[in-house]
N, C-alpha and C. Protein backbone atom coordinates (compact mmCIF):
# COMPACT_ATOMS: atom_id res chain seq x y z
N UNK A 1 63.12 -3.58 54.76
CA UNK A 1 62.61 -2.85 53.61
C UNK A 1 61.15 -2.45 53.83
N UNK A 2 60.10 -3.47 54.18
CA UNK A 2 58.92 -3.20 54.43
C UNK A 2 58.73 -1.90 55.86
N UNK A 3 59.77 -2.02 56.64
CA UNK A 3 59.68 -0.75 57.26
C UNK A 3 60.28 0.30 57.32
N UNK A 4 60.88 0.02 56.40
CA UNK A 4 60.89 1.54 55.20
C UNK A 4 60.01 2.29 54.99
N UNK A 5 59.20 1.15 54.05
CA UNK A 5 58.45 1.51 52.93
C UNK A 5 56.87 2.19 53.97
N UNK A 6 56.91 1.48 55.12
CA UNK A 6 55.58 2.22 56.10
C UNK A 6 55.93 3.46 56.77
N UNK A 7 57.30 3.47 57.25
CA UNK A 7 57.87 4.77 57.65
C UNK A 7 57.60 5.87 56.67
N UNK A 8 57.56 5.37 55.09
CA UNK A 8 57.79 7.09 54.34
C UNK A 8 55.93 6.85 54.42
N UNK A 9 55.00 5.60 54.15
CA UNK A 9 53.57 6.06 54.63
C UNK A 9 53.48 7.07 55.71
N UNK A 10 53.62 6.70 56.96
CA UNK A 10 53.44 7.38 57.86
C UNK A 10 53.85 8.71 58.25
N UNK A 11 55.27 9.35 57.74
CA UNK A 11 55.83 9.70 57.69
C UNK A 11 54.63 11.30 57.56
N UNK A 12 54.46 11.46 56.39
CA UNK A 12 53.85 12.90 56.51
C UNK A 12 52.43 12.88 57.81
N UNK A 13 51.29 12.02 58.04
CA UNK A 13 50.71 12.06 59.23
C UNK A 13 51.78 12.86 60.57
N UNK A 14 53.25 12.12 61.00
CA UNK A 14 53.71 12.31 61.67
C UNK A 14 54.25 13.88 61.60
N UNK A 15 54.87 14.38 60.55
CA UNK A 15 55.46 15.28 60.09
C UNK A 15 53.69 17.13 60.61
N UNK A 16 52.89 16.07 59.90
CA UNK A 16 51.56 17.31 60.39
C UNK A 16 51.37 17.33 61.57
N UNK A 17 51.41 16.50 63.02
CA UNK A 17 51.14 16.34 63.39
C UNK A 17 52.18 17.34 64.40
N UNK A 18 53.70 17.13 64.40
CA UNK A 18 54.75 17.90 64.98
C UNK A 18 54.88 19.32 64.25
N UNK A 19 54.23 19.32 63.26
CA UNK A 19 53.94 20.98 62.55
C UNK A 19 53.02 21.45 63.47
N UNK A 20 52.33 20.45 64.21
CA UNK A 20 51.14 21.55 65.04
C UNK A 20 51.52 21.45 66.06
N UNK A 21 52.51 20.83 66.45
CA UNK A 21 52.65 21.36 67.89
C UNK A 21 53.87 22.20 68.22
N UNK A 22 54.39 21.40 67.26
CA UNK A 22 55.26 22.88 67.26
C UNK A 22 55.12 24.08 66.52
N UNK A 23 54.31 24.56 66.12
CA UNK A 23 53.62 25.78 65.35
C UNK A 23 52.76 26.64 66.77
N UNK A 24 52.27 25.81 67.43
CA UNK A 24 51.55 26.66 68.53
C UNK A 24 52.79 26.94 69.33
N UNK A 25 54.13 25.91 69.29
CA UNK A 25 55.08 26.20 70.86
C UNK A 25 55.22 27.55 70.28
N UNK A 26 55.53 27.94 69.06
CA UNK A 26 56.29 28.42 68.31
C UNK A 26 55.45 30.04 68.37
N UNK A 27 54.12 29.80 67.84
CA UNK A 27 52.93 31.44 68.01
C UNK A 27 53.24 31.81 69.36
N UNK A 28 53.38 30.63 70.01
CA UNK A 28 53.11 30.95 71.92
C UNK A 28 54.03 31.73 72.32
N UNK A 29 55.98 31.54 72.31
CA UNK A 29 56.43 31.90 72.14
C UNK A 29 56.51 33.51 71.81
N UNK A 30 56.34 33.51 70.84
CA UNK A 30 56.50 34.96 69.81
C UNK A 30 55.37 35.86 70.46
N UNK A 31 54.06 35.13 70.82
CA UNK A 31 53.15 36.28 71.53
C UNK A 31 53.67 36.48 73.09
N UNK A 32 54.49 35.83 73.85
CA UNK A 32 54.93 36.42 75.21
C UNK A 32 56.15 37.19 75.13
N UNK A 33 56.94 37.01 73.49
CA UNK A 33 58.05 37.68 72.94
C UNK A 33 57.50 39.14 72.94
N UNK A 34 56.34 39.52 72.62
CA UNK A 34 55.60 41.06 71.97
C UNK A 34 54.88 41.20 73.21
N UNK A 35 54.52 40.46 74.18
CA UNK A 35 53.76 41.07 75.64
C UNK A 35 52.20 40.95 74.84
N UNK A 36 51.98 39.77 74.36
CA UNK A 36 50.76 39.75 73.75
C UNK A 36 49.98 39.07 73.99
N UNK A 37 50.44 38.33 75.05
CA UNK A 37 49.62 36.82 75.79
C UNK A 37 48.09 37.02 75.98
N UNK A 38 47.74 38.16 75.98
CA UNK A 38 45.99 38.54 76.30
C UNK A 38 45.43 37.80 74.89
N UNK A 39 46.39 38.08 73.53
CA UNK A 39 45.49 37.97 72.83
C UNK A 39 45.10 35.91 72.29
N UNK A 40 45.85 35.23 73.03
CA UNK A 40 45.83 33.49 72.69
C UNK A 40 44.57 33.40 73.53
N UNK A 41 43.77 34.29 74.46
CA UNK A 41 42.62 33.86 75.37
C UNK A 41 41.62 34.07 74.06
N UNK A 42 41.81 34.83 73.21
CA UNK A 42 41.13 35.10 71.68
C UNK A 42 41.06 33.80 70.59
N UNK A 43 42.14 33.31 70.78
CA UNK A 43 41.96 32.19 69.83
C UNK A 43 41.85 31.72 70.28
N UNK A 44 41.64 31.05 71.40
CA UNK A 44 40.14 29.82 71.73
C UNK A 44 39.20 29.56 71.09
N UNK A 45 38.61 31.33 70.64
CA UNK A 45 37.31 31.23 70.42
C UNK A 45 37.34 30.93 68.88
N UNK A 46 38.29 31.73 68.37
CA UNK A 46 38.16 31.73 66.92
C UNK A 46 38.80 29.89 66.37
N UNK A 47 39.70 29.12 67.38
CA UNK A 47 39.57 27.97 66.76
C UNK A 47 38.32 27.16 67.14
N UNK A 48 37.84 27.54 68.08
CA UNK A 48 36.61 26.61 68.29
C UNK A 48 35.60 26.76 67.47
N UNK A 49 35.64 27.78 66.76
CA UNK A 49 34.38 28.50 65.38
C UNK A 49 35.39 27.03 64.49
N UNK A 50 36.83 27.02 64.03
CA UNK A 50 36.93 26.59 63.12
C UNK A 50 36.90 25.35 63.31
N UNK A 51 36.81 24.72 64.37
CA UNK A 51 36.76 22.98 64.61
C UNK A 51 34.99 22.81 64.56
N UNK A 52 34.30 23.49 65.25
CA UNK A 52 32.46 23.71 64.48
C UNK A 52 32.69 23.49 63.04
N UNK A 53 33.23 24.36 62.15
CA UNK A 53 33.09 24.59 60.96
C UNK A 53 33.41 23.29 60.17
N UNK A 54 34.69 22.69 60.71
CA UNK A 54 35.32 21.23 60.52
C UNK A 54 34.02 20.13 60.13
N UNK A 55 33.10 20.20 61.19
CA UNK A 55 32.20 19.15 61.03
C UNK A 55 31.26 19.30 60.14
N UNK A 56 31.31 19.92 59.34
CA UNK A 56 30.46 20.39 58.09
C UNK A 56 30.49 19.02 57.24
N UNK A 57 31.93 18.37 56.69
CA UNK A 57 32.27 17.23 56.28
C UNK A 57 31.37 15.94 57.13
N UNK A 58 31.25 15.92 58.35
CA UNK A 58 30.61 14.79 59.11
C UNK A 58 29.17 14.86 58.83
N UNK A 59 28.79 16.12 58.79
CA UNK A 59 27.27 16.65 58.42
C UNK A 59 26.98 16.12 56.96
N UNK A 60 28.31 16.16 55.96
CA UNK A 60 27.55 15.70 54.75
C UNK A 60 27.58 14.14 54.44
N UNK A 61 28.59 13.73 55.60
CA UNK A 61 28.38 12.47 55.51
C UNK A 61 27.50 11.63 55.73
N UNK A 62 26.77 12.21 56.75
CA UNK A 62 25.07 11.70 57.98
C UNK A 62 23.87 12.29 57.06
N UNK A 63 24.16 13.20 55.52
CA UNK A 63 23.31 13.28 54.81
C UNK A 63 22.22 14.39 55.70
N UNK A 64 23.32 15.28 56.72
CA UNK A 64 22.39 16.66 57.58
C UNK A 64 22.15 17.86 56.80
N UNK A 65 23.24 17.91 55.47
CA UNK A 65 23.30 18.76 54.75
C UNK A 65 24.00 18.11 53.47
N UNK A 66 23.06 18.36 51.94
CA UNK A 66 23.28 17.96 51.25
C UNK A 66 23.79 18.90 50.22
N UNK A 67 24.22 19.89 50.12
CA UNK A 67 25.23 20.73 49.38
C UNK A 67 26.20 19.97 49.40
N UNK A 68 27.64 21.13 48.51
CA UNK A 68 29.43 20.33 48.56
C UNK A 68 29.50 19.17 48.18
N UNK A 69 30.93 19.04 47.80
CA UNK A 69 31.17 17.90 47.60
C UNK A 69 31.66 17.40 48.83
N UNK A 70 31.59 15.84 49.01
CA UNK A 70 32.50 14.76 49.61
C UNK A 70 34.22 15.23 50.18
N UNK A 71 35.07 15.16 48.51
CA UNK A 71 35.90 15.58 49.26
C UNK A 71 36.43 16.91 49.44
N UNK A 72 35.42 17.65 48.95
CA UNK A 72 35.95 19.18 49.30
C UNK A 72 35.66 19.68 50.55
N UNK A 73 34.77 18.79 51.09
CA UNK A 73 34.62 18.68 52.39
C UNK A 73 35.62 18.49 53.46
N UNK A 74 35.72 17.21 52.79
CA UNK A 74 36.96 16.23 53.93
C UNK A 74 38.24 16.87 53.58
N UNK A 75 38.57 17.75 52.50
CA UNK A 75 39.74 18.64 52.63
C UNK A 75 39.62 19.80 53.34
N UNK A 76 38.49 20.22 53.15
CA UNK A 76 38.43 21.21 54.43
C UNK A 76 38.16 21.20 55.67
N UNK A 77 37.57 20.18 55.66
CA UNK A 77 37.44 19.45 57.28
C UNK A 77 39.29 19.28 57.93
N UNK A 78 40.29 18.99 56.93
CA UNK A 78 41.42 18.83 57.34
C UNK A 78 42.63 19.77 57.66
N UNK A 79 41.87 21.07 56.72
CA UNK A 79 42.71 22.20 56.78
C UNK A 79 41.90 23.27 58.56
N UNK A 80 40.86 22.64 58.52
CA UNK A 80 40.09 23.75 59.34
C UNK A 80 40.47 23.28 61.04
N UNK A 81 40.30 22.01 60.70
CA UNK A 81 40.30 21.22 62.33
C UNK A 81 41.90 21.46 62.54
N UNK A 82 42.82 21.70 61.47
CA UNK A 82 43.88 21.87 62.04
C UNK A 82 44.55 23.33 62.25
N UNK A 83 44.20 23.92 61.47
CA UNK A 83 44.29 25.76 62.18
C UNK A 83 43.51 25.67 63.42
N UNK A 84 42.06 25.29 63.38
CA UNK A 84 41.71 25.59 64.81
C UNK A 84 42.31 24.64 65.98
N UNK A 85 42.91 23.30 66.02
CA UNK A 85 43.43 22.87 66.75
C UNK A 85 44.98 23.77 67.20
N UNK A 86 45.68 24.48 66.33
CA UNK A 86 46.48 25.40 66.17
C UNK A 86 46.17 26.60 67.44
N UNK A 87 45.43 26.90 67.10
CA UNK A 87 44.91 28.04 67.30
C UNK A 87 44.51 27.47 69.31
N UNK A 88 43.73 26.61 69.32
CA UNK A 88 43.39 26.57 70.69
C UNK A 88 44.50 26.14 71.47
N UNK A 89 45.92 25.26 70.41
CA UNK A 89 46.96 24.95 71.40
C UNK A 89 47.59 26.31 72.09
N UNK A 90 47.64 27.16 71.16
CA UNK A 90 47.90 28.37 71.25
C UNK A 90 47.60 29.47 72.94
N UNK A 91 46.04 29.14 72.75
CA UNK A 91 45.38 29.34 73.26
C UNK A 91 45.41 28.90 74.94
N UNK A 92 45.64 27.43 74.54
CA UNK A 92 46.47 26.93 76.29
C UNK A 92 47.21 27.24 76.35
N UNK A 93 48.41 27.33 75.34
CA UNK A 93 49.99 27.62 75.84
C UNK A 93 50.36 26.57 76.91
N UNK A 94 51.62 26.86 77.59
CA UNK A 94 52.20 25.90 78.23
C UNK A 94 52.33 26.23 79.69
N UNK A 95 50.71 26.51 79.95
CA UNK A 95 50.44 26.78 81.44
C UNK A 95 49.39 26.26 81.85
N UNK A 96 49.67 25.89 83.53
CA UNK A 96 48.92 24.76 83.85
C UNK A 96 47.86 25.81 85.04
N UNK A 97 46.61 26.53 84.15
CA UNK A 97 45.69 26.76 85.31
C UNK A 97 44.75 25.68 85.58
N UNK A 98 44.16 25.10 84.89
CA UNK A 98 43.06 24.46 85.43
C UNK A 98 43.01 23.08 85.02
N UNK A 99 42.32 21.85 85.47
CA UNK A 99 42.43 20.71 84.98
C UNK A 99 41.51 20.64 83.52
N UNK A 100 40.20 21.09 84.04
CA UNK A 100 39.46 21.16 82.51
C UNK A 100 40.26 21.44 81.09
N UNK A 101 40.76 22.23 81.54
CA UNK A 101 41.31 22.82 79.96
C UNK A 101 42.24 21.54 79.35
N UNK A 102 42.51 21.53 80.62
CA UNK A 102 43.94 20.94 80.23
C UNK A 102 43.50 19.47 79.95
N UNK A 103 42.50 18.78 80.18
CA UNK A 103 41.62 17.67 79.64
C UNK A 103 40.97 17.96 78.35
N UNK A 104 40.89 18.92 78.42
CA UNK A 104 40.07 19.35 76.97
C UNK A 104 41.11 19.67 75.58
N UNK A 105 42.15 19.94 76.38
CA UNK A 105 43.87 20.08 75.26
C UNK A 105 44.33 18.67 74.75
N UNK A 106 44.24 17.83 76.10
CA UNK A 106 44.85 16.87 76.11
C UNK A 106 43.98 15.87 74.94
N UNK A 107 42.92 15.69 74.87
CA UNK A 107 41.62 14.92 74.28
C UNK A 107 41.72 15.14 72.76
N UNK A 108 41.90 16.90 72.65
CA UNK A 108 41.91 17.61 71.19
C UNK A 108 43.11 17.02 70.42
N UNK A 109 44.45 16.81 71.19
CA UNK A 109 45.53 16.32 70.19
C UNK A 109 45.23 14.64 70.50
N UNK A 110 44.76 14.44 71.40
CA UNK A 110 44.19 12.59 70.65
C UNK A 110 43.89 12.46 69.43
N UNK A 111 42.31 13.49 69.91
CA UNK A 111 41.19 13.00 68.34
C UNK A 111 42.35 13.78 67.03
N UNK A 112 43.27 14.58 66.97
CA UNK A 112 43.82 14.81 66.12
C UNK A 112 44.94 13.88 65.58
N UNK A 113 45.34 13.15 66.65
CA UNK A 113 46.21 12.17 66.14
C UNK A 113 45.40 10.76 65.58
N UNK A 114 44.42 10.57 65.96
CA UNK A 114 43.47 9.52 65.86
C UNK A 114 42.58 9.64 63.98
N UNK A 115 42.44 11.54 63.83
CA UNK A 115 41.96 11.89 62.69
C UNK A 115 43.49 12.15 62.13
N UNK A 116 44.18 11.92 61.92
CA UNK A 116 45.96 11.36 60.84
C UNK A 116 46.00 10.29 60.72
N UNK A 117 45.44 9.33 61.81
CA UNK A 117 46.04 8.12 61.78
C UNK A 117 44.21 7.63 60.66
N UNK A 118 43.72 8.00 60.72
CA UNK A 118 41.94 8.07 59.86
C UNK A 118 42.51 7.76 58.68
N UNK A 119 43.28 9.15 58.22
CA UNK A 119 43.72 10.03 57.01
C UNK A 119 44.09 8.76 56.25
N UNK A 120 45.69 8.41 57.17
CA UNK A 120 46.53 7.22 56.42
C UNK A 120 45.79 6.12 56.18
N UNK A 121 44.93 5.15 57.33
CA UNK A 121 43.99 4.09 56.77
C UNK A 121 43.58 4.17 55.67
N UNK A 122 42.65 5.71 55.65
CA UNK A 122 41.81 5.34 54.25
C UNK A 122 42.98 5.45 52.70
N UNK A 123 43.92 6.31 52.77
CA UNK A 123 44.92 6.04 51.43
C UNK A 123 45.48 4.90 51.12
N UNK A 124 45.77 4.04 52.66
CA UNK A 124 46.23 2.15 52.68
C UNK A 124 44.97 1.70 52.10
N UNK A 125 43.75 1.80 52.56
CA UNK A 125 42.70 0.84 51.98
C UNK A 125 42.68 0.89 50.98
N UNK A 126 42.91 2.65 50.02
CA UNK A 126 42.76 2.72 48.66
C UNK A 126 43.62 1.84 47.66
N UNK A 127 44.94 2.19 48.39
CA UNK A 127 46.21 1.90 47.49
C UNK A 127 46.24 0.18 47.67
N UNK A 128 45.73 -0.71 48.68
CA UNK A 128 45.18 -1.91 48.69
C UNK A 128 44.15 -2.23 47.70
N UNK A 129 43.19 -1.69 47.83
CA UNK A 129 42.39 -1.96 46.63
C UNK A 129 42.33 -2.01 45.68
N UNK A 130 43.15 -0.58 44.78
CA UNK A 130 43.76 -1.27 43.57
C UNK A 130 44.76 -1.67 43.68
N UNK A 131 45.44 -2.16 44.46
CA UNK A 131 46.77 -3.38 43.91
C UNK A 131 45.49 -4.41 43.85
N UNK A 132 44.74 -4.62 44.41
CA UNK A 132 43.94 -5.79 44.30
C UNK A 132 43.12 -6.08 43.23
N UNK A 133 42.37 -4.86 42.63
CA UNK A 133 41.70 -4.94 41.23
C UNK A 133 42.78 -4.95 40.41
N UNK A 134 43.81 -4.60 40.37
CA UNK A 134 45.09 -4.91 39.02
C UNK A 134 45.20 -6.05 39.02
N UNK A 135 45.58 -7.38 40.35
CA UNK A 135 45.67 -8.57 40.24
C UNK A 135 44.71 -9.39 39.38
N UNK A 136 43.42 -8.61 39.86
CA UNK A 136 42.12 -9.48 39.37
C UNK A 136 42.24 -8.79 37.33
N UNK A 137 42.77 -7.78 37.58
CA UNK A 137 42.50 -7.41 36.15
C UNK A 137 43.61 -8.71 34.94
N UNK A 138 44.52 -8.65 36.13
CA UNK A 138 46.15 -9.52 35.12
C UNK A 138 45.35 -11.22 35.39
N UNK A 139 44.37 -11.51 36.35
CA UNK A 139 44.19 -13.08 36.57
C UNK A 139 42.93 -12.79 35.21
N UNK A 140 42.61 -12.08 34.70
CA UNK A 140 41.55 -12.54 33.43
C UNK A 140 40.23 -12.48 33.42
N UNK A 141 39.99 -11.80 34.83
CA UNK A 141 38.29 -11.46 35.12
C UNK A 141 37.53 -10.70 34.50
N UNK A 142 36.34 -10.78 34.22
CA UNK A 142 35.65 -9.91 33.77
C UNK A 142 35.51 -8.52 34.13
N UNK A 143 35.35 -7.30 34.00
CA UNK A 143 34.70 -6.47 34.72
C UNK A 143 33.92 -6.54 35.65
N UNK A 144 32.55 -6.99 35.47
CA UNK A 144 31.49 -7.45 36.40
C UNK A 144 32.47 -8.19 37.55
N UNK A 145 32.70 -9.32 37.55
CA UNK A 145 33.81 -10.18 38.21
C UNK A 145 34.67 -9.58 39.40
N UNK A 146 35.23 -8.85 38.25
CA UNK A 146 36.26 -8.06 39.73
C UNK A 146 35.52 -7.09 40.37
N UNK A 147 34.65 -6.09 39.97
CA UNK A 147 33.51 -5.32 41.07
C UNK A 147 33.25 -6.73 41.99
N UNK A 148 32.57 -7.49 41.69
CA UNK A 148 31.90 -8.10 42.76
C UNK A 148 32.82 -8.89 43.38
N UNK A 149 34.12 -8.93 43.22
CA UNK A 149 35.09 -9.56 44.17
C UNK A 149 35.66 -8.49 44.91
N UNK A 150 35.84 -7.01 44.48
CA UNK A 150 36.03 -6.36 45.54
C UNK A 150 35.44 -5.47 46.21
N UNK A 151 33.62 -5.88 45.62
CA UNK A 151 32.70 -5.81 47.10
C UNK A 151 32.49 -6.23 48.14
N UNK A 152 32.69 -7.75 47.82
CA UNK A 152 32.93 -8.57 48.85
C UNK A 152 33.89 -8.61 49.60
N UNK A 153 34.69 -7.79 49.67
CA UNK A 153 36.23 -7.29 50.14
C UNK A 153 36.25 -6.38 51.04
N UNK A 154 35.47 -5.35 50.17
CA UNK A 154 35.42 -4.04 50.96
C UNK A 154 36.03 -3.37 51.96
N UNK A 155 37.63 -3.87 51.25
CA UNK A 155 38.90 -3.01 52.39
C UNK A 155 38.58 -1.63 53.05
N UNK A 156 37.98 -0.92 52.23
CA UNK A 156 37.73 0.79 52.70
C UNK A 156 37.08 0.57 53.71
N UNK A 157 35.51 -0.16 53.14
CA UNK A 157 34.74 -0.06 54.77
C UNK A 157 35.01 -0.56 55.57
N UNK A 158 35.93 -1.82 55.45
CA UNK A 158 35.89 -2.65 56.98
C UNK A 158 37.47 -1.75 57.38
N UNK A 159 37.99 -1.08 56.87
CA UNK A 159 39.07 -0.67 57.60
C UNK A 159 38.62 0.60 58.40
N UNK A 160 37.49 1.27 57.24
CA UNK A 160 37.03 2.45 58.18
C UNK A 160 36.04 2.51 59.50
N UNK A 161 35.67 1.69 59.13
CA UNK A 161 34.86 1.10 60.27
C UNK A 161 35.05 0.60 61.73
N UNK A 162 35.96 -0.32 61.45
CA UNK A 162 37.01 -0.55 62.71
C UNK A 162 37.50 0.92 63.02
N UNK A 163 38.32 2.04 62.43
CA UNK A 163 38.86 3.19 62.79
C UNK A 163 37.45 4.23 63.69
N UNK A 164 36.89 4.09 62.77
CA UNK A 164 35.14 4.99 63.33
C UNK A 164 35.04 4.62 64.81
N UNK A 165 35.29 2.95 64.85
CA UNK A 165 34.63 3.03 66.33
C UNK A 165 35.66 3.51 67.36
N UNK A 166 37.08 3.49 67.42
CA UNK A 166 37.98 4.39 67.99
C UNK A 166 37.36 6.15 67.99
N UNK A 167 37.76 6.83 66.99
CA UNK A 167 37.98 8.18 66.68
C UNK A 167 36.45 8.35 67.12
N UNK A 168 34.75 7.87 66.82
CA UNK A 168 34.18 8.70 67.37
C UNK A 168 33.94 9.04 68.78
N UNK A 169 34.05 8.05 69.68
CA UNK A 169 34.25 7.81 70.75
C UNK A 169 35.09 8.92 71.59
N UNK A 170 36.58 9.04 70.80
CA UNK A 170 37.44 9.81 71.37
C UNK A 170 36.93 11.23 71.19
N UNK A 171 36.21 11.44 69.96
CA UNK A 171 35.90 13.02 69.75
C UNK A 171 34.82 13.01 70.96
N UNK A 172 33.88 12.40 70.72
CA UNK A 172 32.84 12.57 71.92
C UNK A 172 33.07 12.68 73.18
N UNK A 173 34.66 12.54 73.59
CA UNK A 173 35.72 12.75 74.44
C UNK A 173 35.78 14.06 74.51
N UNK A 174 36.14 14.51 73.64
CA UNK A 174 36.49 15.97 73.49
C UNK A 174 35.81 16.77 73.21
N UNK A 175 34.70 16.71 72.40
CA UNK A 175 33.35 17.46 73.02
C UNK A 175 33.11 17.70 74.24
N UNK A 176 33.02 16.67 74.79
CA UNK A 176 32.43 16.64 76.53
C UNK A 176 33.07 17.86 77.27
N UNK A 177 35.05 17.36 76.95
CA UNK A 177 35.49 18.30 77.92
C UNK A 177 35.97 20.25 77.31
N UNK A 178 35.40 20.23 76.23
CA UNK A 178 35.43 21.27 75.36
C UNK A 178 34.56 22.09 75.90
N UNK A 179 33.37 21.02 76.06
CA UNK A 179 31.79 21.92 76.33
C UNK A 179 31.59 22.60 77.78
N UNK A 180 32.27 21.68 78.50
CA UNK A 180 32.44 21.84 79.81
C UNK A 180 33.57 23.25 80.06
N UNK A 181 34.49 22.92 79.43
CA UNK A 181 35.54 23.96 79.68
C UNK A 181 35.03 25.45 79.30
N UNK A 182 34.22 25.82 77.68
CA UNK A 182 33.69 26.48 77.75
C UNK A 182 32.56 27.15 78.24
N UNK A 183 31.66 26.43 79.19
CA UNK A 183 30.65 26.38 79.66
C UNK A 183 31.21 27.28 80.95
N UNK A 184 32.00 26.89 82.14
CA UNK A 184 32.91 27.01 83.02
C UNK A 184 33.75 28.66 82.74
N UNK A 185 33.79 28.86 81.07
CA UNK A 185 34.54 29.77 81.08
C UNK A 185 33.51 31.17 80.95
N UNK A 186 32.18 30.81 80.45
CA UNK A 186 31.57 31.74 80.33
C UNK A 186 30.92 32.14 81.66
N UNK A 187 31.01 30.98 82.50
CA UNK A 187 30.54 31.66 83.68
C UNK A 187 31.19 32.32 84.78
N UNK A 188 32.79 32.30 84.09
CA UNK A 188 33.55 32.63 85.00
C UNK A 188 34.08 34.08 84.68
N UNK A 189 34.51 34.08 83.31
CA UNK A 189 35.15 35.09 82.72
C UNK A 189 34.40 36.27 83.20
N UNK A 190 35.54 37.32 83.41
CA UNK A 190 35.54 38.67 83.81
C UNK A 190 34.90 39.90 82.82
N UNK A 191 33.37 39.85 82.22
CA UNK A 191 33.07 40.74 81.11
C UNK A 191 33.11 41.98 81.32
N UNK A 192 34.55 42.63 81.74
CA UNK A 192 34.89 44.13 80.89
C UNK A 192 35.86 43.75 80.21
């Protein structure tokens, strides 16, 4: 029963996650269907504008920019990183020229599986936390009481925290070979 009940948790993470890859097999497809393959060397660029744009949310978190809200952020941080992850799978398609890229593909659906698997933690920590303030509410605590019993708790942060030190690591992964790949491409690419 209990792995049930984590299967239907997990369940949509997994479900977004095979929407994007199979959504790019799927664009990829349909653009060598129309003789259009020139134009996925295009969305590189335009998902890499939208995975930049993504970190707008990380920016308001580090307090780099203090406009927006919190989570109108982190919802758009979720819709953006994943069109542009879209967009650059696209963009590789399912051809093997170079190793860079293909380190830099490979890295991008990590940190994307790593930012789902983020997603679900923090809704477990939530949905932990209040089952936990309801307990304290039915055992007879004060208000004051139960805040300070589930400060001292602090499921969100210590769960996010542990996750942080994975996922930033891995993005800084994928920066590296992002920067490199595009770096490589501008010096290579053919400008007519």
């Amino acid at each position: 029963m209990h792995i049930r009940n984590r299967f239907k948790e997990i369940f949509p993470s997994v479900l977004i996650y095979l929407s994007l890859v199979s959504g790019a097999l799927l664009c990829d497809y349909l653009l060598h269907l129309a003789g259009l393959v020139w134009v996925g060397r295009y969305f590189g660029i335009i998902g890499t504008v939208l995975i930049i744009l993504s970190f707008l949310y990380s920016m308001k978190k580090r307090k780099m920019i203090l406009w927006g809200s919190p989570k109108t952020l982190l919802q758009s941080h979720e819709v953006t990183a994943w069109i542009g992850a879209l967009l650059i799978l696209v963009h590789g398609g399912i051809h093997f020229n170079a190793i860079i890229p293909w380190l830099a593909l490979t890295s991008m659906l990590i940190v994307v599986a790593s930012g789902l698997t983020g997603k679900f933690l923090l809704k477990d920590a939530k949905e932990r936390m209040n089952n936990r303030k309801l307990e304290l509410q039915n055992s007879g605590l004060t208000e004051s009481e139960i805040e300070q019993s589930l400060l001292s708790h602090s499921l969100i942060v210590d769960t996010m925290l542990q996750w942080r030190k994975v996922h930033m690591p891995l993005s800084m992964i994928f920066f590296a070979f992002a920067s490199l790949h595009i770096v490589l491409t501008l010096l290579f690419w053919r400008w007519r």
